[in-house]
Protein backbone atom coordinates (compact mmCIF):
# COMPACT_ATOMS: atom_id res chain seq x y z
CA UNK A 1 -16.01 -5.65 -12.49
CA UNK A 2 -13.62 -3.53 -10.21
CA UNK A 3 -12.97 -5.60 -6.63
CA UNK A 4 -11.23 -4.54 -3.40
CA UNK A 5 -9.36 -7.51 -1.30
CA UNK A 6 -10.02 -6.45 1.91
CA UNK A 7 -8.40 -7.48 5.22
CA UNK A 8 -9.93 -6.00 8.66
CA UNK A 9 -7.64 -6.11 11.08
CA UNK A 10 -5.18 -3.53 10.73
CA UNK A 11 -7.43 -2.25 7.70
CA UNK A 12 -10.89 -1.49 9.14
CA UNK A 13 -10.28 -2.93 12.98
CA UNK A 14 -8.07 -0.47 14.42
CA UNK A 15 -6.10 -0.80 17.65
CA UNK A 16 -8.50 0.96 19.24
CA UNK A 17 -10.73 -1.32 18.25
CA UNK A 18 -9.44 -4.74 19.15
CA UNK A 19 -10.92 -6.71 21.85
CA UNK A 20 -14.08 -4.65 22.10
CA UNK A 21 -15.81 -8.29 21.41
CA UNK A 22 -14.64 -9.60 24.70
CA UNK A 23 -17.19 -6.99 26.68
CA UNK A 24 -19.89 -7.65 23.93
CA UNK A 25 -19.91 -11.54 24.75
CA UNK A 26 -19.39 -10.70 28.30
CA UNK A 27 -22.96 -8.66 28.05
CA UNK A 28 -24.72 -10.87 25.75
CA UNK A 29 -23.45 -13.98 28.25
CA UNK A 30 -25.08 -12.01 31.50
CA UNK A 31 -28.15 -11.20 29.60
CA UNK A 32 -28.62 -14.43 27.84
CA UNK A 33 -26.12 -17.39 29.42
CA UNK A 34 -23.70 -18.65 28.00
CA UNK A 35 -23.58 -20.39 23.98
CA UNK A 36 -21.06 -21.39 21.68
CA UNK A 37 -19.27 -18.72 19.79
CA UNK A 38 -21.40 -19.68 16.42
CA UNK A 39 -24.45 -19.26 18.33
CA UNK A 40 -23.66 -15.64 19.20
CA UNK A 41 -25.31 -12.78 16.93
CA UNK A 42 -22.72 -11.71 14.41
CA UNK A 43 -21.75 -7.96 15.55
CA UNK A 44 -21.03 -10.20 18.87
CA UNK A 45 -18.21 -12.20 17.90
CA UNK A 46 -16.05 -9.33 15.94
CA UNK A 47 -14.90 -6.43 17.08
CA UNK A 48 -16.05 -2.88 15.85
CA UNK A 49 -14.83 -1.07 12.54
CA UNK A 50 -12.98 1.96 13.00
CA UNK A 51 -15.86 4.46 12.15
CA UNK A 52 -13.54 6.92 10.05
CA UNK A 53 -12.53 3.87 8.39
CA UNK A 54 -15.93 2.85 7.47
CA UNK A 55 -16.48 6.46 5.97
CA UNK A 56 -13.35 6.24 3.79
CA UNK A 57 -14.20 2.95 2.53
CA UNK A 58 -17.88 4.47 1.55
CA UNK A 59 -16.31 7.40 -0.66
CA UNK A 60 -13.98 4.80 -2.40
CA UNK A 61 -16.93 2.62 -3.06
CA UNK A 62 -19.44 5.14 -3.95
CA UNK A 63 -16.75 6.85 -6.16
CA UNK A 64 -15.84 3.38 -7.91
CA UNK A 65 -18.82 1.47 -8.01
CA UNK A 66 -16.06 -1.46 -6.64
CA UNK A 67 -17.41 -4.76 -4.99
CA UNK A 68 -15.44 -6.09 -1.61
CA UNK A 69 -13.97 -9.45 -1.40
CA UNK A 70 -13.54 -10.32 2.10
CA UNK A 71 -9.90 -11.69 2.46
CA UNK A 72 -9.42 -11.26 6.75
CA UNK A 73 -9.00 -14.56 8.75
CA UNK A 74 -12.57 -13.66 10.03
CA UNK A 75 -14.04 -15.21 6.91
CA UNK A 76 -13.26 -18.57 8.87
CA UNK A 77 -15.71 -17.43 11.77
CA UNK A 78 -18.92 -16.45 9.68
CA UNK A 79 -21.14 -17.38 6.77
CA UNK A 80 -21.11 -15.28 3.43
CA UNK A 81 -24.46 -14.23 4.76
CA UNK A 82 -23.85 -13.37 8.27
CA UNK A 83 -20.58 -11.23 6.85
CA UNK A 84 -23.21 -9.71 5.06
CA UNK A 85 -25.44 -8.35 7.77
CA UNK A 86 -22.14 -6.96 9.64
CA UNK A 87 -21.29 -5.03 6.85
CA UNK A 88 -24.98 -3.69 7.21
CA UNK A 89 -25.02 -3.10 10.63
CA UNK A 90 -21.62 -1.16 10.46
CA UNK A 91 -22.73 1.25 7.95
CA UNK A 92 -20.90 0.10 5.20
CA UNK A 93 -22.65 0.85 1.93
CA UNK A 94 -22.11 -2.64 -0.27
CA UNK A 95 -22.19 -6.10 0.90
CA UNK A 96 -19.24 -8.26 0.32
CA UNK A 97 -20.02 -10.33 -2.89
CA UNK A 98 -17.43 -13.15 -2.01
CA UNK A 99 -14.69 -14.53 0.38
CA UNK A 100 -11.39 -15.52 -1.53
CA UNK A 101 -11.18 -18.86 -1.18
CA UNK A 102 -8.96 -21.40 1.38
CA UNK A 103 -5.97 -22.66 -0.02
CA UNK A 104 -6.07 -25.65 1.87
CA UNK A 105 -9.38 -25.90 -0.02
CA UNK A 106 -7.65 -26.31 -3.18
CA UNK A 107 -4.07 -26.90 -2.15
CA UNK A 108 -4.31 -28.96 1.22
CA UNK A 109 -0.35 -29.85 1.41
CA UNK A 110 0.57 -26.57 0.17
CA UNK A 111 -1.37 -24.88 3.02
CA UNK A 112 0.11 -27.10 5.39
CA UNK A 113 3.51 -26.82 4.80
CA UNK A 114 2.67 -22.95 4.23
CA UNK A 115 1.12 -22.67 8.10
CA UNK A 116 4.30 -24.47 9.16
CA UNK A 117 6.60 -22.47 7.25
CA UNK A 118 4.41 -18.98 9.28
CA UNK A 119 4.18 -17.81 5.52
CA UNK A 120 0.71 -16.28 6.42
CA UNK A 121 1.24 -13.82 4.01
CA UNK A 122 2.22 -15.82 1.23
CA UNK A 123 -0.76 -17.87 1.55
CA UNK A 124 -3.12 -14.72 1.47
CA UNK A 125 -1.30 -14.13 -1.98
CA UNK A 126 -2.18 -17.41 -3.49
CA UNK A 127 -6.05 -17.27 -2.04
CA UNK A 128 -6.72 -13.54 -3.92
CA UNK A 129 -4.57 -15.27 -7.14
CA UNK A 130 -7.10 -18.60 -7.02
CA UNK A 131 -10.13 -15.97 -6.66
CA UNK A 132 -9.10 -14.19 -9.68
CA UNK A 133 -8.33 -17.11 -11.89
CA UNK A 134 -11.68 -17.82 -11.16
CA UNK A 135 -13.20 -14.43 -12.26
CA UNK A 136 -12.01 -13.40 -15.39
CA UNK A 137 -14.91 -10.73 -15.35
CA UNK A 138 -12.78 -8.69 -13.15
CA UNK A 139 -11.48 -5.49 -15.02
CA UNK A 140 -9.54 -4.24 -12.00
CA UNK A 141 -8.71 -5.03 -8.48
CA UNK A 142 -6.68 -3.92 -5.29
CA UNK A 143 -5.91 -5.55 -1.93
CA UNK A 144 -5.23 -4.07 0.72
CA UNK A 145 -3.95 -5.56 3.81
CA UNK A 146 -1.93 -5.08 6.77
CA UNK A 147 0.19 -8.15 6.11
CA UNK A 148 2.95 -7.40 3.61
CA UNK A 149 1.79 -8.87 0.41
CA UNK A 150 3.97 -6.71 -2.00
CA UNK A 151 6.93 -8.68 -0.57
CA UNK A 152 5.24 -12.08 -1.99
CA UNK A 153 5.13 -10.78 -5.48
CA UNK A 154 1.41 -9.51 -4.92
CA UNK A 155 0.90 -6.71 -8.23
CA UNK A 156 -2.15 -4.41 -7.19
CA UNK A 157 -1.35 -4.26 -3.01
CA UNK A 158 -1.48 -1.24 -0.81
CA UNK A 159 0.02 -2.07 2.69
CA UNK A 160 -1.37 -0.18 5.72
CA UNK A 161 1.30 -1.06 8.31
CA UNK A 162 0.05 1.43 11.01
CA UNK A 163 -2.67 -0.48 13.10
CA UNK A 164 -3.42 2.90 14.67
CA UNK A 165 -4.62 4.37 10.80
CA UNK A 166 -5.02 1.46 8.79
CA UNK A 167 -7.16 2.83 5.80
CA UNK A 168 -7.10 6.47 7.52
CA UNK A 169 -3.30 6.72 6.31
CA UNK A 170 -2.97 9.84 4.69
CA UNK A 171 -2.70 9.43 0.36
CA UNK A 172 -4.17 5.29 1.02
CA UNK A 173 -7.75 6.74 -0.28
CA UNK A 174 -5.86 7.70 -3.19
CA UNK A 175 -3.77 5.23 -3.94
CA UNK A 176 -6.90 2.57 -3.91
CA UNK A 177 -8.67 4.94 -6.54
CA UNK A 178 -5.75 5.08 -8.55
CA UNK A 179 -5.79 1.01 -8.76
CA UNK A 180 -9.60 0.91 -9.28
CA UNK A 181 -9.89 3.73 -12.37
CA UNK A 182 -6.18 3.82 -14.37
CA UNK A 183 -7.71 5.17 -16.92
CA UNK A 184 -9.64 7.72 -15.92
CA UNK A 185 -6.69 8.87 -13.86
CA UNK A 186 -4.64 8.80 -16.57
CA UNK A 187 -6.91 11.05 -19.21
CA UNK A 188 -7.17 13.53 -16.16
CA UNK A 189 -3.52 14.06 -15.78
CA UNK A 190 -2.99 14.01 -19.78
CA UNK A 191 -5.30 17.01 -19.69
CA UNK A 192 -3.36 18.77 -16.96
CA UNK A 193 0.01 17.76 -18.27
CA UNK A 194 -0.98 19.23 -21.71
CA UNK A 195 -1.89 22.63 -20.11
CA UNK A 196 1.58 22.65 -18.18
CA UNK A 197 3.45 21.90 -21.46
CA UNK A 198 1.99 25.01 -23.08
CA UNK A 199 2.28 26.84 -20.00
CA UNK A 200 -1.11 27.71 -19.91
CA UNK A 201 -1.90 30.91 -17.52
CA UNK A 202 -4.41 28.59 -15.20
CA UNK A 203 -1.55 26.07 -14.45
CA UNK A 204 1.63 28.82 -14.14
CA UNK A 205 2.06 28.51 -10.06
CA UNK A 206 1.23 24.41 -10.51
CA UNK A 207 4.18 24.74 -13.20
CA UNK A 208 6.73 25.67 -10.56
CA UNK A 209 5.83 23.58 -7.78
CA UNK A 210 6.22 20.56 -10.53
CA UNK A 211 9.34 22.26 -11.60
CA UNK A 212 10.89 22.10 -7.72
CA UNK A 213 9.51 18.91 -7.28
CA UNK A 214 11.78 17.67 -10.60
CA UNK A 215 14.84 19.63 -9.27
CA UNK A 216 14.10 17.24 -5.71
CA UNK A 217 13.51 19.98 -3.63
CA UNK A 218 10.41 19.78 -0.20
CA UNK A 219 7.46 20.67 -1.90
CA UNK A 220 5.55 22.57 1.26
CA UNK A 221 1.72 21.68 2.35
CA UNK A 222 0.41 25.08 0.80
CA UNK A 223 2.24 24.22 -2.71
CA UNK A 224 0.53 20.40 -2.50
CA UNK A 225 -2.97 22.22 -1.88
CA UNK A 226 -2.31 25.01 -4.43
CA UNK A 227 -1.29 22.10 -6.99
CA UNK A 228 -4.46 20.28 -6.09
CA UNK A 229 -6.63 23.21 -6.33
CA UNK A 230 -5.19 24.10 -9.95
CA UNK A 231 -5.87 20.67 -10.72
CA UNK A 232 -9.23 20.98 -9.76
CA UNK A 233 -9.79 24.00 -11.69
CA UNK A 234 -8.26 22.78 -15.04
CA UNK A 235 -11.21 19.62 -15.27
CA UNK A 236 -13.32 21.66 -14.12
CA UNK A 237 -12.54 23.73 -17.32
CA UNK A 238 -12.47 20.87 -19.33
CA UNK A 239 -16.11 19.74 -17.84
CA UNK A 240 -14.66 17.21 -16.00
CA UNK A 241 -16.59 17.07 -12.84
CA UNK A 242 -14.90 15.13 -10.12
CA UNK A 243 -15.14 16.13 -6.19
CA UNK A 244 -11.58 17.91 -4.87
CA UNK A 245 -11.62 15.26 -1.63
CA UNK A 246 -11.17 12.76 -4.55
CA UNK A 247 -8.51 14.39 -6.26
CA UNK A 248 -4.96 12.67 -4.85
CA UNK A 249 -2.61 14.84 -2.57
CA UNK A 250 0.78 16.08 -4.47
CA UNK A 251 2.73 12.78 -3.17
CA UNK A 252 0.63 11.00 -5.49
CA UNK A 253 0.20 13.65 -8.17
CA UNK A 254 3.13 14.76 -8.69
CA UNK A 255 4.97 11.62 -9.36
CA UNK A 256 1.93 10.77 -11.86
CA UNK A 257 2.51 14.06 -13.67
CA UNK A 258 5.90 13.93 -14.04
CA UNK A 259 5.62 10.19 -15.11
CA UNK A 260 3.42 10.52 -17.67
CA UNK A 261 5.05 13.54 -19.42
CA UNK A 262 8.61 11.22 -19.79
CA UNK A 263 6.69 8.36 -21.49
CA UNK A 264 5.04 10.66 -23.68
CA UNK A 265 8.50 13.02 -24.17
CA UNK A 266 6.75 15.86 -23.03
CA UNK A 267 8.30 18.97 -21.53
CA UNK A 268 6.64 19.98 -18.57
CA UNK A 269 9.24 22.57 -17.27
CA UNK A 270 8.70 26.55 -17.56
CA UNK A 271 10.43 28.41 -19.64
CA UNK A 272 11.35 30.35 -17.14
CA UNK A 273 12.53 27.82 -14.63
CA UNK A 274 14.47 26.46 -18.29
CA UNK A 275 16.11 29.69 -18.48
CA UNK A 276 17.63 29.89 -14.89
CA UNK A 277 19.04 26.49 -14.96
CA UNK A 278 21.19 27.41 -17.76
């Protein structure tokens, strides 16, 4: 099972966003008095998902088959169930299966001196830890969060520290992928690595753009789309069908490609580009 921590605020509630809930209890009060904040219909007491967000986090989960485990503070403020029907109602295309759990649940005087301490973050950390002792099922997993959880020692994290983007961020799509399928990332860029090694005709202008990216110089937007697009084109070849929005931009790629080929001890310089350094 593949699972996706995921915070809201900062993540999927955007700046834009926050305190839209204070007009929708202000409406629902008029219309129907006033009640307790529990009493309120769900959508009421939360504030609105960005909607680009919502669409993002639909391609990763239709693209991953990944479950969500709700790890926001607004897990305190609902039922599994009534998280459920927000989800629903804000278009996103799988329920949450689970909140991570509360670590004063399981670790009351840790918690407390935690809180004291303002180690917020830290405490997130141990909660997504707990949930995975838990599920040993799990085959991979990401969080992502606003709060800066890679600080704390948390492994799979993606930080979105722009409240303005959150998820939006340009390359966080990819990143989250990359987490979620390793291995299907990696036999991808094993095929394309093998075609730059032999300096296959299909990968020749990708060749150089890897080649200027080595030698540290800016690698410009048209060479990151012409990279991608040879990409593309080289699965394609090998009957690997995957959709170009889902194939990552060259900050991602190139790093990848030029990883892999050191591990493995393979050249993935022109001859060409060989012959002018010397």
């Amino acid at each position: 099972m593949k699972v996706i921590f995921l915070d809201h605020d900062g993540v999927m509630c955007l700046s834009q966003q926050w305190g839209g809930r204070s007009k929708k209890k202000s409406k629902w009060y008029k219309e129907n008095g006033f009640t307790e904040d529990h009493h309120l219909p769900v959508s009421t007491r939360f504030d609105n998902f960005d909607p680009k967000a919502v669409r993002i986090l639909n391609g990763i989960l239709e693209s991953t088959g990944a479950e969500i485990v709700v790890s926001s503070d607004w897990r305190f403020h609902c039922t599994l169930e009534e998280m459920k029907a927000l989800y629903k109602e804000y278009g996103i295309v799988k329920e949450p299966i689970d909140f991570t759990p509360r670590m004063r649940d399981f670790d009351e005087s840790g918690s407390s001196l935690f809180r004291w301490k303002g180690w917020v973050a830290r405490e997130r950390v141990v909660e997504i830890r707990k949930w995975l002792e838990l599920h040993p099922e799990v085959t991979a997993w990401v969080a992502v969060d606003d709060l800066q959880m890679g600080s704390q020692g948390l492994e799979n994290f993606i930080h979105t520290p722009s409240s303005i983007e959150g998820i939006k961020k340009s390359g966080t799509k990819d990143k989250i992928i990359q987490f979620l399928e390793p291995e299907k990332v990696e036999s991808e860029i094993h095929i394309f690595v093998q075609k730059l090694s032999n300096e296959a005709r299909e990968t020749k202008e990708a060749a150089m753009i890897v080649a200027k990216y080595i030698a540290g110089e800016k690698i410009t937007e048209e060479e990151g789309k012409a990279l991608k697009e040879q990409f593309y084109d080289v699965l394609k070849i090998a009957g690997i069908g995957i959709p170009f929005a889902l194939i990552p931009g060259s900050t991602i790629l190139l790093p990848l490609i030029v990883s892999f080929a050191k591990k493995r001890g393979i050249n993935i310089l022109p001859s060409s580009f060989e012959e002018k350094e010397k």
